[in-house]
Protein backbone atom coordinates (compact mmCIF):
# COMPACT_ATOMS: atom_id res chain seq x y z
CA UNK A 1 104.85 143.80 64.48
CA UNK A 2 101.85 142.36 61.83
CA UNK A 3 99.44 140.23 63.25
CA UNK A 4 100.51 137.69 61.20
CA UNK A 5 103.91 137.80 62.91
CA UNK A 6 102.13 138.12 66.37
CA UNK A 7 100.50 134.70 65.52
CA UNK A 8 103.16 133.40 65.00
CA UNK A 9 105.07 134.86 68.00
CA UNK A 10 101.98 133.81 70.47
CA UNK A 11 102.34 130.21 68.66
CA UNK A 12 105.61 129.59 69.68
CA UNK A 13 105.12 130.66 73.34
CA UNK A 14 102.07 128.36 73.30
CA UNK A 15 104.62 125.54 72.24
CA UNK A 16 106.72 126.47 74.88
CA UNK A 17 104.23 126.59 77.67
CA UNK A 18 103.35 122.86 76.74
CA UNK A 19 106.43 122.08 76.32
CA UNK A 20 107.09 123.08 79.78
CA UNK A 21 104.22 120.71 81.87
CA UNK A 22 104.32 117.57 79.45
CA UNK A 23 108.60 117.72 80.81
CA UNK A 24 107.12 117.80 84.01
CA UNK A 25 104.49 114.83 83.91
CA UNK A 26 107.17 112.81 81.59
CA UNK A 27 109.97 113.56 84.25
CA UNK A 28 108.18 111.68 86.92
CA UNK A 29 108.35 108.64 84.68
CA UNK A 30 112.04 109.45 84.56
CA UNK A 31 112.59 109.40 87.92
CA UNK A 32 110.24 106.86 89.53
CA UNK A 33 112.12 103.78 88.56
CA UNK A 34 115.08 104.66 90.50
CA UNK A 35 113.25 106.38 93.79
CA UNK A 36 109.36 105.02 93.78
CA UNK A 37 106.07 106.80 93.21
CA UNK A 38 106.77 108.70 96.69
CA UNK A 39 105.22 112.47 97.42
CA UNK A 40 109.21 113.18 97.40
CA UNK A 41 109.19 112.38 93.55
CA UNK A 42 106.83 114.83 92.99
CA UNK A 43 108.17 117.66 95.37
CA UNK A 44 111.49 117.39 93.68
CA UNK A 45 110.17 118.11 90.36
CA UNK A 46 107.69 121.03 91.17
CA UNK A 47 110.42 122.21 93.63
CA UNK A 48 113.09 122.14 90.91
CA UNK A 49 110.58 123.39 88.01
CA UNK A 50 109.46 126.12 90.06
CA UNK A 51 113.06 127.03 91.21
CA UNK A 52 114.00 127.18 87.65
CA UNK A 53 111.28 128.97 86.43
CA UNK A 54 111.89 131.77 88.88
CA UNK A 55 115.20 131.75 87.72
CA UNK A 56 114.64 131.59 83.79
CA UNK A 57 111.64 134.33 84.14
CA UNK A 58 114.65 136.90 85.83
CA UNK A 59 116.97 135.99 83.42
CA UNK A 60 114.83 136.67 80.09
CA UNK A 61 113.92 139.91 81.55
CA UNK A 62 117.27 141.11 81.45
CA UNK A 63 118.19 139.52 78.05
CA UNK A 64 115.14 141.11 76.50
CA UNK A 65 116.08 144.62 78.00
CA UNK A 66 119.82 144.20 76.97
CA UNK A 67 119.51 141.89 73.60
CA UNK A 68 116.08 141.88 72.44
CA UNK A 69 115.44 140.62 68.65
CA UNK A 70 113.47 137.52 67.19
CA UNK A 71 116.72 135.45 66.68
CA UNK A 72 117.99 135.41 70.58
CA UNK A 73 114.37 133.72 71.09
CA UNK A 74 114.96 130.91 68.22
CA UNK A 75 118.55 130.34 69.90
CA UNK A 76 116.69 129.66 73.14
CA UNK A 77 114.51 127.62 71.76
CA UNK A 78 116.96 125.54 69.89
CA UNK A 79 118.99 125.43 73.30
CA UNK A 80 116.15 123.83 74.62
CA UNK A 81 115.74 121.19 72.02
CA UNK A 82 119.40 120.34 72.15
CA UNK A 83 118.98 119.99 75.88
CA UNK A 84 116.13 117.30 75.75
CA UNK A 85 117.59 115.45 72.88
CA UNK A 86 120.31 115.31 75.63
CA UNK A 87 118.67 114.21 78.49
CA UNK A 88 117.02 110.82 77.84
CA UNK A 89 120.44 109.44 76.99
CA UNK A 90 122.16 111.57 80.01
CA UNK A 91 119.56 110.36 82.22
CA UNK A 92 120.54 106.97 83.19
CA UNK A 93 124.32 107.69 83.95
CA UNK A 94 123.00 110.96 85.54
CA UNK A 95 120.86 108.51 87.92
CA UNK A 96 123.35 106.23 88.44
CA UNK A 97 125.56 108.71 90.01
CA UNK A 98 123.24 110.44 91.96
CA UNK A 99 121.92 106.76 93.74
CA UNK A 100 125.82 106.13 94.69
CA UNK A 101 126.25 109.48 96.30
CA UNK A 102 126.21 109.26 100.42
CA UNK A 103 123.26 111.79 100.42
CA UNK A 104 119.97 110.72 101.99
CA UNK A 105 117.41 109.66 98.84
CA UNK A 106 114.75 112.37 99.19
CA UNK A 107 117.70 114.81 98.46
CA UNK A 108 118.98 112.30 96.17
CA UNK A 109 115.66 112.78 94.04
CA UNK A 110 116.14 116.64 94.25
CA UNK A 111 119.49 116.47 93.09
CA UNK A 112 118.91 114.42 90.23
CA UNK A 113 115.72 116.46 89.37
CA UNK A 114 117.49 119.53 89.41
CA UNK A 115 120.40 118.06 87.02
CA UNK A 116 118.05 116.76 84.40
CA UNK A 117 115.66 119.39 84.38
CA UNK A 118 117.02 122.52 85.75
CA UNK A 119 118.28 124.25 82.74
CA UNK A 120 115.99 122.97 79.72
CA UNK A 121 113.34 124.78 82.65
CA UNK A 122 115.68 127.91 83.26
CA UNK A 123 115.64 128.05 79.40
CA UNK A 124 111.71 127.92 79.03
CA UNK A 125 111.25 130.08 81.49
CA UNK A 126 112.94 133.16 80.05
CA UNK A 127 110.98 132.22 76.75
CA UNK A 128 108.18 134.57 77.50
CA UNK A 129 109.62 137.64 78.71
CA UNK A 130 111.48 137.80 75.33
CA UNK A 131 108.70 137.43 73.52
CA UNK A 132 107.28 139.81 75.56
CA UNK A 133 109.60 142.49 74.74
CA UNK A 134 109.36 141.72 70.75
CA UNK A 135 105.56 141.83 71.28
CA UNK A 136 104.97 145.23 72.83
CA UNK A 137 104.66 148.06 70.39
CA UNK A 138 104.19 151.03 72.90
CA UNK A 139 104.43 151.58 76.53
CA UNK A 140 100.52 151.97 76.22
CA UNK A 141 99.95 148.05 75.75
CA UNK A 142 102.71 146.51 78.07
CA UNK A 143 99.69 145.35 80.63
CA UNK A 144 97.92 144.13 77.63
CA UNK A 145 100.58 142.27 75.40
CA UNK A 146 102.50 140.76 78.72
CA UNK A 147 99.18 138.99 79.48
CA UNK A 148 98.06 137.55 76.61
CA UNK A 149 101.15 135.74 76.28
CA UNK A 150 101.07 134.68 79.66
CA UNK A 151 97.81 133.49 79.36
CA UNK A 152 98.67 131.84 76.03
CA UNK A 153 101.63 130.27 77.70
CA UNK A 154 99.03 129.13 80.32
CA UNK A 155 97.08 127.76 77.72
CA UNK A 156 99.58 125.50 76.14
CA UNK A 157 100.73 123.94 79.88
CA UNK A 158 96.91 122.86 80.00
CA UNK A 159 97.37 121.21 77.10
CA UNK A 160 100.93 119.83 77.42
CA UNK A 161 99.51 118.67 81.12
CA UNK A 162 96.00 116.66 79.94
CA UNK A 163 97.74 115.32 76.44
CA UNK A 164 100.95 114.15 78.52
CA UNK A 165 99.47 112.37 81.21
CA UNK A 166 96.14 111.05 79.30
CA UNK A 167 97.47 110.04 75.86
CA UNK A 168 101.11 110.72 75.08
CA UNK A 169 102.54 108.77 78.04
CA UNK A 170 100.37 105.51 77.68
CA UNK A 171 100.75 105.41 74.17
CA UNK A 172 104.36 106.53 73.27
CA UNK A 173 106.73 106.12 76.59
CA UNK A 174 108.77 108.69 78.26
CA UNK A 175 111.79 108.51 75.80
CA UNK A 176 109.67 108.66 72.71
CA UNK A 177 107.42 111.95 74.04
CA UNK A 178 110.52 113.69 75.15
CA UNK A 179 112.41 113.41 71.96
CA UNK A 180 108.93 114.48 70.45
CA UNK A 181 109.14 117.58 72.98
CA UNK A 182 112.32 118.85 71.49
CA UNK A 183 110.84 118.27 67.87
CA UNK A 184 108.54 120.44 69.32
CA UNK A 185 110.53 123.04 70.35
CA UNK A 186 112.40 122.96 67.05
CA UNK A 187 109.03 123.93 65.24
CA UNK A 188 108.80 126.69 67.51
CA UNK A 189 111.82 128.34 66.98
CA UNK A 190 110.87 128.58 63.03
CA UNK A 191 107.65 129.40 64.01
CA UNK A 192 109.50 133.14 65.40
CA UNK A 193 109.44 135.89 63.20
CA UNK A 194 112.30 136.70 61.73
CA UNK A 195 114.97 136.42 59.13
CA UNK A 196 116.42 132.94 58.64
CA UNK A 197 119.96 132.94 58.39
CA UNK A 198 122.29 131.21 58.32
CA UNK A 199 123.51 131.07 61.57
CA UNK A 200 120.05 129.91 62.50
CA UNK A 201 119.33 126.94 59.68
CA UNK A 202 122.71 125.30 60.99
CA UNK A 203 121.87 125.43 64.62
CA UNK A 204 118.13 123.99 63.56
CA UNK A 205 120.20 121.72 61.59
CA UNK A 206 122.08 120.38 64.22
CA UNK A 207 119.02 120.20 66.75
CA UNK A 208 117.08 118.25 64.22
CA UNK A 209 119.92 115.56 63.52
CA UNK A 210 120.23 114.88 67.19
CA UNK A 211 116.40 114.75 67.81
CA UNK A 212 115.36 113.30 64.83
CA UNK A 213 118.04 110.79 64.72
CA UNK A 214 117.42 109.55 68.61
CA UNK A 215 113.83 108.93 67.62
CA UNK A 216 114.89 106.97 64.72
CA UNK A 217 117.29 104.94 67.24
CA UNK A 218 114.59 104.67 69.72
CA UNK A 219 112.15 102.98 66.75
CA UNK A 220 115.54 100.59 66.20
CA UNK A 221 115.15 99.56 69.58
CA UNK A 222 118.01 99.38 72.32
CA UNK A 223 119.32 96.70 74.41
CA UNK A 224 117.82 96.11 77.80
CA UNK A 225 118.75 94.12 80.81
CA UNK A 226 121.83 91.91 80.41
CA UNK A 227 122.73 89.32 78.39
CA UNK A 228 121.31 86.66 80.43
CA UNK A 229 118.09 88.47 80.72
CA UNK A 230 114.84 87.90 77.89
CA UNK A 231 112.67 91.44 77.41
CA UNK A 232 109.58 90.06 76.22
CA UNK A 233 107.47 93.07 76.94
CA UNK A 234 108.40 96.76 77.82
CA UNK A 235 105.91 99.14 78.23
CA UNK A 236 104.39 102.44 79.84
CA UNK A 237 100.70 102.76 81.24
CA UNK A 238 99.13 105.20 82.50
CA UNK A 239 99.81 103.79 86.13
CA UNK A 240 103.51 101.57 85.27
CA UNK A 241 106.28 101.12 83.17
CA UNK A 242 105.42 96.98 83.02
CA UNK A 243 108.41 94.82 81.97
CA UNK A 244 107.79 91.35 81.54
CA UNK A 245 111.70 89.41 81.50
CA UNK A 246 112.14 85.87 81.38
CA UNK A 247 115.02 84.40 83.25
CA UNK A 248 116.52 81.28 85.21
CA UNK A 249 113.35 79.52 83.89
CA UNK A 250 111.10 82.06 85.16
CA UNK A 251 108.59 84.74 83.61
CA UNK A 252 108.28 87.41 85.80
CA UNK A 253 106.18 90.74 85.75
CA UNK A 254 107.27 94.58 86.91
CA UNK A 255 105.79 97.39 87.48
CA UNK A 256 109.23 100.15 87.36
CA UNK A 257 111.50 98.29 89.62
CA UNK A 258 109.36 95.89 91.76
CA UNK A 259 108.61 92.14 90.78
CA UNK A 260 104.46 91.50 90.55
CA UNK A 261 104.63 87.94 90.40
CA UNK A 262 105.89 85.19 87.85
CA UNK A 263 105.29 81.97 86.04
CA UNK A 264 107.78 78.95 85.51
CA UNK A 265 108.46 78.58 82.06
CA UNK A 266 110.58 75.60 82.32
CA UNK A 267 109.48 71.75 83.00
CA UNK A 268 107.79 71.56 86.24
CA UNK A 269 105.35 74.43 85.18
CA UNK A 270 104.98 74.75 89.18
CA UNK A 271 105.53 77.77 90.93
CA UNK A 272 107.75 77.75 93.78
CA UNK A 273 106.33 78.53 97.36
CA UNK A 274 105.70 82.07 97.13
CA UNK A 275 103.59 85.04 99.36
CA UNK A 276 100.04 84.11 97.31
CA UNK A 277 100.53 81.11 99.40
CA UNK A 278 100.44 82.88 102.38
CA UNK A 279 97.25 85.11 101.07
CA UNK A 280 95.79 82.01 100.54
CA UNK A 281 96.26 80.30 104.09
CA UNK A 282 94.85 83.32 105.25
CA UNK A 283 91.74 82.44 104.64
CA UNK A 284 91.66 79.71 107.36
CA UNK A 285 90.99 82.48 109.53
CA UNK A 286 87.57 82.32 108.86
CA UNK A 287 85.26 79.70 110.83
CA UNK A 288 84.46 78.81 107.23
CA UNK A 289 85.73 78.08 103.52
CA UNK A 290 85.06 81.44 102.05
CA UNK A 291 83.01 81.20 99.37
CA UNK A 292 83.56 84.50 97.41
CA UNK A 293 86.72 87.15 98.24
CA UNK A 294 87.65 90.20 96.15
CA UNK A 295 91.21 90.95 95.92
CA UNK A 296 92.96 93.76 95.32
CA UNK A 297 95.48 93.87 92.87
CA UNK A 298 95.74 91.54 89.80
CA UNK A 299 99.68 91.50 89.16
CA UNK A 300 100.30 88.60 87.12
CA UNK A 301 96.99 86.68 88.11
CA UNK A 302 98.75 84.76 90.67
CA UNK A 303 96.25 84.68 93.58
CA UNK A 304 93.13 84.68 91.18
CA UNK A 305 94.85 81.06 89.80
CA UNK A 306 95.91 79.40 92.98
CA UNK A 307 92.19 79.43 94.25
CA UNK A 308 90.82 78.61 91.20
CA UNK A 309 90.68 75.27 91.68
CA UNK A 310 88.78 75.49 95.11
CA UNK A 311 85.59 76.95 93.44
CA UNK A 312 86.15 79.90 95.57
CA UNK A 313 84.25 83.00 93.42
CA UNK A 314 87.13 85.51 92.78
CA UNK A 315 86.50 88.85 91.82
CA UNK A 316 89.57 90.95 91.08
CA UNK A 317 89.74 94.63 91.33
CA UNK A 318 92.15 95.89 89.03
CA UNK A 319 93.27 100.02 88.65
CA UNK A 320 95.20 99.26 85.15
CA UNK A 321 93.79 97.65 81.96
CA UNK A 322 96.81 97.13 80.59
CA UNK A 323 97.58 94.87 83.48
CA UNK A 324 94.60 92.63 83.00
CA UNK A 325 96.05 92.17 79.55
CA UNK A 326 99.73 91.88 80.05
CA UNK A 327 98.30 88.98 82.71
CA UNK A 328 96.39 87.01 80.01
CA UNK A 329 98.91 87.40 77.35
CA UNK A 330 102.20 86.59 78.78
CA UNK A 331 100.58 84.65 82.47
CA UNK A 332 97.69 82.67 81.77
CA UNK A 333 95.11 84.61 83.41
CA UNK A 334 91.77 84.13 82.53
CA UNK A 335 88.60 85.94 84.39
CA UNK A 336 85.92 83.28 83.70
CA UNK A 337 84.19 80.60 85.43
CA UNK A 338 85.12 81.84 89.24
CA UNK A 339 86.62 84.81 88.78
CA UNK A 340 85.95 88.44 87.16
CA UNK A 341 87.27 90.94 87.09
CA UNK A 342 86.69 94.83 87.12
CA UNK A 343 88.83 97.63 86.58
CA UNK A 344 89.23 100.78 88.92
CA UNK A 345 90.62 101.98 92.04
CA UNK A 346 90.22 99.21 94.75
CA UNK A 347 88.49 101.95 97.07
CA UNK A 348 86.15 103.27 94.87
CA UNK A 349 85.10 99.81 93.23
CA UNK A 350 84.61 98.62 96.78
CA UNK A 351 82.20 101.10 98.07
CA UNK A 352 80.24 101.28 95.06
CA UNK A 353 79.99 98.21 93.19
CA UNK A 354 80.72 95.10 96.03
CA UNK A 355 77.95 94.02 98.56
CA UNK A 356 78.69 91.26 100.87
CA UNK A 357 81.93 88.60 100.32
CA UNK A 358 83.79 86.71 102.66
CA UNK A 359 87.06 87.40 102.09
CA UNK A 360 89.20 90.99 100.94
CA UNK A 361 92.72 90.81 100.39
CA UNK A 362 94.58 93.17 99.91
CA UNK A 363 97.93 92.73 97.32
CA UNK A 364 98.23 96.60 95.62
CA UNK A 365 101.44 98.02 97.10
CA UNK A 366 103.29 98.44 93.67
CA UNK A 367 106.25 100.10 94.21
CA UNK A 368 107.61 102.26 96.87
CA UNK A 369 104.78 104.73 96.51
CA UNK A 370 102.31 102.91 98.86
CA UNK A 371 98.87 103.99 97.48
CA UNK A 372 98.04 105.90 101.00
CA UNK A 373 93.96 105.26 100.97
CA UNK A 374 94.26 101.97 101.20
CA UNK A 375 95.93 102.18 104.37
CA UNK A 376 93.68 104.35 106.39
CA UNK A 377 90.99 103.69 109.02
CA UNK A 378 88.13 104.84 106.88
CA UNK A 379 89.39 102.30 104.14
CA UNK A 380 89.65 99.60 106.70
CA UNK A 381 86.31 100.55 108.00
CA UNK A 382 85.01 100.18 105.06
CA UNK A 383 85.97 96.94 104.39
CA UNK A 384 84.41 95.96 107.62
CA UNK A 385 81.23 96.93 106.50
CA UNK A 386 81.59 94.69 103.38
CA UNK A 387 82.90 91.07 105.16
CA UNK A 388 79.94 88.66 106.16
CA UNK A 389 80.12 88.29 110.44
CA UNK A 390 82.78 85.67 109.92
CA UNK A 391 84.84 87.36 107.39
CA UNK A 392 88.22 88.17 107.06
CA UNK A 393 90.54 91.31 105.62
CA UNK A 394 93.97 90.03 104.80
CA UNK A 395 96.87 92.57 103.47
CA UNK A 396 100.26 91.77 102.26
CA UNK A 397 103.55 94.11 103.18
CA UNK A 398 106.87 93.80 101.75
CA UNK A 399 108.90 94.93 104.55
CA UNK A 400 111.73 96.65 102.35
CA UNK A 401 109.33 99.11 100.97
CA UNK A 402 107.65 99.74 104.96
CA UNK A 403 110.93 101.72 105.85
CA UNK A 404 113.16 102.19 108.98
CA UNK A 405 111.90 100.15 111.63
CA UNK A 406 109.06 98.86 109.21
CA UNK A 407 107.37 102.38 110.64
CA UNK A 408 104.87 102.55 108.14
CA UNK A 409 104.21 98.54 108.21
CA UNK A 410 103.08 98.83 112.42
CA UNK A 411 101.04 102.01 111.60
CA UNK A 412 99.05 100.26 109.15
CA UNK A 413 98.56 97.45 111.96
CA UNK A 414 98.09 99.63 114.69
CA UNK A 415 95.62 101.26 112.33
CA UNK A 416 93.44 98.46 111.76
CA UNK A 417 93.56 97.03 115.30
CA UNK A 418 91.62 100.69 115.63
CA UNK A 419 88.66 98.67 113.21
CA UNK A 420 89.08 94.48 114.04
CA UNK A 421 89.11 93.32 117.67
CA UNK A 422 91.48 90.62 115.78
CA UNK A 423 94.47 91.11 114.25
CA UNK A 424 97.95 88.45 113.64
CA UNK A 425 100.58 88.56 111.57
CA UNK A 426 102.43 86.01 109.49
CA UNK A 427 106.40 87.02 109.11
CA UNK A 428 109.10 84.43 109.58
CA UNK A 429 112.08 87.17 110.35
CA UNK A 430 109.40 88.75 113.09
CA UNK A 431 109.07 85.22 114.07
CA UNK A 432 113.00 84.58 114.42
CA UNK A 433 113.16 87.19 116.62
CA UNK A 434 114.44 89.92 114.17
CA UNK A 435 113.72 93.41 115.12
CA UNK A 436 113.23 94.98 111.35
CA UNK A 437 111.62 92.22 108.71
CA UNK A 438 112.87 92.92 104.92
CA UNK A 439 110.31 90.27 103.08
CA UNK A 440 106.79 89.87 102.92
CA UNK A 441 103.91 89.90 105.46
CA UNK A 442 100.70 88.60 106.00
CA UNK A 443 98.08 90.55 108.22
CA UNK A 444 94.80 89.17 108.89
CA UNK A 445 91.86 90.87 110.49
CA UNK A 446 88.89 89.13 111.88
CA UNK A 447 85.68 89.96 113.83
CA UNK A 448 86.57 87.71 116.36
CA UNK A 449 89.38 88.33 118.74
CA UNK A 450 91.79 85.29 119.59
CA UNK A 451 92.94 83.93 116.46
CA UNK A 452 95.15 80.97 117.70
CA UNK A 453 97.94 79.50 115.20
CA UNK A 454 96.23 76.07 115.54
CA UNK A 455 92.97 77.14 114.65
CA UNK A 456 94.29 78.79 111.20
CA UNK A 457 96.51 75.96 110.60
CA UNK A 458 93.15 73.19 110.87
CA UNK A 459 90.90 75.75 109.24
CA UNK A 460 93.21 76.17 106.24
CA UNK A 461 94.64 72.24 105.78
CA UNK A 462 91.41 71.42 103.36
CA UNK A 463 92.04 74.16 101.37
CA UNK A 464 95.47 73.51 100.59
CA UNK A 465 94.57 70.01 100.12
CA UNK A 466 92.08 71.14 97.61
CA UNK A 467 93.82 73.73 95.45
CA UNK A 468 96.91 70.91 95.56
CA UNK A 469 99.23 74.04 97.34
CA UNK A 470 101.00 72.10 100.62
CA UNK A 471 103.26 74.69 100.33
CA UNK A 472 100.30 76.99 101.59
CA UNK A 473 100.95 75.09 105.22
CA UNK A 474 104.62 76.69 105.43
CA UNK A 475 103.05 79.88 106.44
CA UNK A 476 102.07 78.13 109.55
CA UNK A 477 105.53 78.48 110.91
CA UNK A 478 105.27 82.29 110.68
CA UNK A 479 102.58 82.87 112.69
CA UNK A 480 104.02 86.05 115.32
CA UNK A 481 102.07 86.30 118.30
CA UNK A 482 103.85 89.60 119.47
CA UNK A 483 104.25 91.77 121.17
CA UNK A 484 103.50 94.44 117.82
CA UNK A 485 105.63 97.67 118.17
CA UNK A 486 103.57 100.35 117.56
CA UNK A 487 103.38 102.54 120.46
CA UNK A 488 105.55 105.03 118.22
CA UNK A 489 103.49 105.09 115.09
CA UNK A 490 100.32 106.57 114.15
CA UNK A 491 96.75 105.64 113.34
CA UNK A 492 96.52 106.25 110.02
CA UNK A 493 93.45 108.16 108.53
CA UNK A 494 92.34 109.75 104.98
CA UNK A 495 93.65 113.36 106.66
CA UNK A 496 96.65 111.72 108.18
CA UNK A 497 98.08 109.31 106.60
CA UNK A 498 101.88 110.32 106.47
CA UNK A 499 103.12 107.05 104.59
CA UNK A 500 105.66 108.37 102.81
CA UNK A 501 107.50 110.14 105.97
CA UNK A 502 107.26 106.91 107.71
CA UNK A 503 108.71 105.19 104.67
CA UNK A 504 112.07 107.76 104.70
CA UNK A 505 111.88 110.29 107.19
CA UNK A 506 111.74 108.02 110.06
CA UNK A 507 115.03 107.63 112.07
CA UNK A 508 117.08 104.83 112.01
């Protein structure tokens, strides 16, 4: 073989190898609207890619020893391009079926995983023991030849990896770089050395049509939603997919398949009583009117505007820009006068960039993939050390993401009665005597041990009054005094913090 020809050869494996990692990064996009941002996500794909590596690199070796030659290697990668121009259309039935089956949903993310992804893998994977066996040119440089091209496949996953997940992802969406994957691929095969014939221009033909042609769809557009449903914004971050729908009167925000808040677009202009509410009465727990909190977790700027008019100093920590500015656009938020804002991980911002304050509240579980630092001790310890004497932490649950028995809800309170001598909670299915609570929950820590219902509900009647929110006093009524199950659960700490096992593994 020339060099020129081994260029070329070590160019399409390169393609392949980043081929290969951006699938992986763009699959958990795929998958995380139907089954969260859970560890489980992630297992099934590296479990399935791995699988089907394993299985692709066996299977090339025997294909090369029994039907080596340049044009097997374009047919594979042609395969592969077929197979991804297939799967962003397959996916959503694909999905569909797998969430009805009666299978648990951590195997129902492996099965899907390994439907969608299994063979375009299997294919990729026997891509560079082919071109292994068209590389060598005597038994004397099998060591050598075998790992350059592994190393140049190597090469190319770094690159499919960092431009995937830093640029292509954010700025195109996972239907868009996929379809641009099996362009890819389609260069690749050309880029093997060998005669084009015929044989070979019709298959690239016939990849090209369906690739090409599904990116020219995708640039049309396609429906979303129903009929009664408005997409005014549909995007991919590097942290979300963000919708923003408009429906029954109401603008509402998501991040994959969870609301983040909304804004009445009809007369009224008022929003309905809603958890901020409950945030916001909160803050009676203090023996004073806070006058600065940080929050965590901008949403759709619903918190930051319901105190606004108290002259409480905001300051809103924010992981994802594009959040900020999906809030402004489409919700009104603005971060002047009292409030700012600053983007980064609520953690991190904390520790190195906010003294003293009053008040933290915490509103940043997103999806079903419960950001685990934020639920440790040495988080909640740290937030200690940042609240004036007289200050109060404040976190919001949604019980349907907390799983069986809200396990990982009580863990996260047992947890941070480990760090406040005070803690209460403010759920009205707790209250009626429910044993598992589906909607959302207030926790607030204090200092002070004690907290009585009365003493929140006097403390927090002015400030209602004065942001012109009575519907702040309803939380009142959901004060739960306990007894707090969680005997069973565990303290939760940065090198044990099992939230996703105590979101799905946990027995009913």
């Amino acid at each position: 073989m020339t060099r020129a020809s081994l260029l070329r050869l070590e160019a399409a494996v390169f393609v392949a190898g980043a081929v290969l990692m951006s699938l992986e990064m763009a699959g958990s996009r795929v998958l995380v609207p139907v089954y969260g941002g859970s560890i489980f996500v992630w297992g099934a794909l590296v479990t399935t890619f791995l699988a089907a590596l394993a299985i692709g690199y066996a299977a090339g070796g025997r294909l090369a020893d029994r039907r080596p030659g340049s044009r097997l290697l374009a047919d594979l990668l042609f395969s592969t391009a077929l197979s991804l121009a297939v799967l962003v259309p397959a996916s959503g039935p694909v999905l569909q079926a797998v969430s009805r089956s009666p299978l648990p949903e951590r195997f129902q993310v492996l099965l899907a995983s390994a439907l969608l992804f299994g063979l375009p893998c299997v294919l990729l994977g026997a891509v560079t023991p082919l071109a292994a066996k068209l590389a060598v040119s005597s038994l004397d440089s099998v060591g050598s030849t075998t790992g350059r091209l592994a190393a140049v496949s190597a090469a190319g996953s770094i690159l499919g990896t960092y431009a995937t997940a830093f640029h292509l992802l954010p700025a195109f969406g996972t239907s868009a770089v996929i379809r641009g994957l099996a362009a890819g691929l389609l260069v690749a095969g050309l880029l093997v050395p060998g005669a084009f014939t015929f044989r070979r221009a019709m298959l690239y033909a016939l990849a090209g049509f369906l690739t090409f042609g599904s990116l020219a769809a995708l640039r049309a557009g396609r429906p979303l939603g129903d009929s009664l449903t408005k997409i005014v914004l549909d995007k991919e971050t590097a942290y979300h997919r963000i919708q923003v729908l408009e429906q029954d009167g109401k603008r509402a925000m998501l991040f994959d398949r969870l609301a983040q808040g909304f804004l009445p677009i009809g007369r009224s202009g008022r929003r309905p009583p809603n958890y901020t509410d409950g945030l916001a009465f909160a803050l009676g727990a203090s023996e004073r009117t806070p006058a600065e909190v940080v929050i965590i977790g901008l949403g759709a700027g619903m918190l930051p505007q319901l105190l606004e008019p108290t002259g409480i100093r905001t300051t809103t920590i924010e992981l994802d820009a594009e959040v900020v500015e999906v809030a402004r656009e489409y919700f009104g938020y603005r971060a002047d006068g009292t409030s700012r804002i600053l983007i980064g991980d609520g953690r991190r911002v904390i520790e190195r960039e906010i003294g003293r304050t009053d008040a933290i509240l915490l509103d940043a579980f997103f999806s079903e993939g419960v950001p685990f630092h934020l639920t440790t001790r040495e988080f909640f310890e740290l937030c200690r050390s940042r609240l004036s004497p007289d200050g109060v932490f404040v976190a919001n649950f949604v019980g349907g993401l907390t799983g069986a028995r809200n396990a990982l809800f009580w863990a996260a309170v047992k947890t941070l009665q480990e760090v406040f001598p005070g803690v209460v909670v403010l759920q009205d299915e707790l209250v009626d005597q429910h044993p598992v609570f589906f909607g959302n929950a207030i926790v607030i820590a204090t200092n002070a041990p004690g907290l009585r219902k009365e003493d929140l509900r006097s403390r927090a009647f002015p400030l209602a009054r004065t942001a012109s929110r009575p519907e702040m006093m309803l939380w009142a009524a959901r004060f739960f005094p306990g007894p707090y199950p969680v005997a069973g659960v565990p303290v939760l700490t940065d090198d044990y913090s099992p939230t996703d096992a105590l979101q799905h593994l946990v027995a009913e």
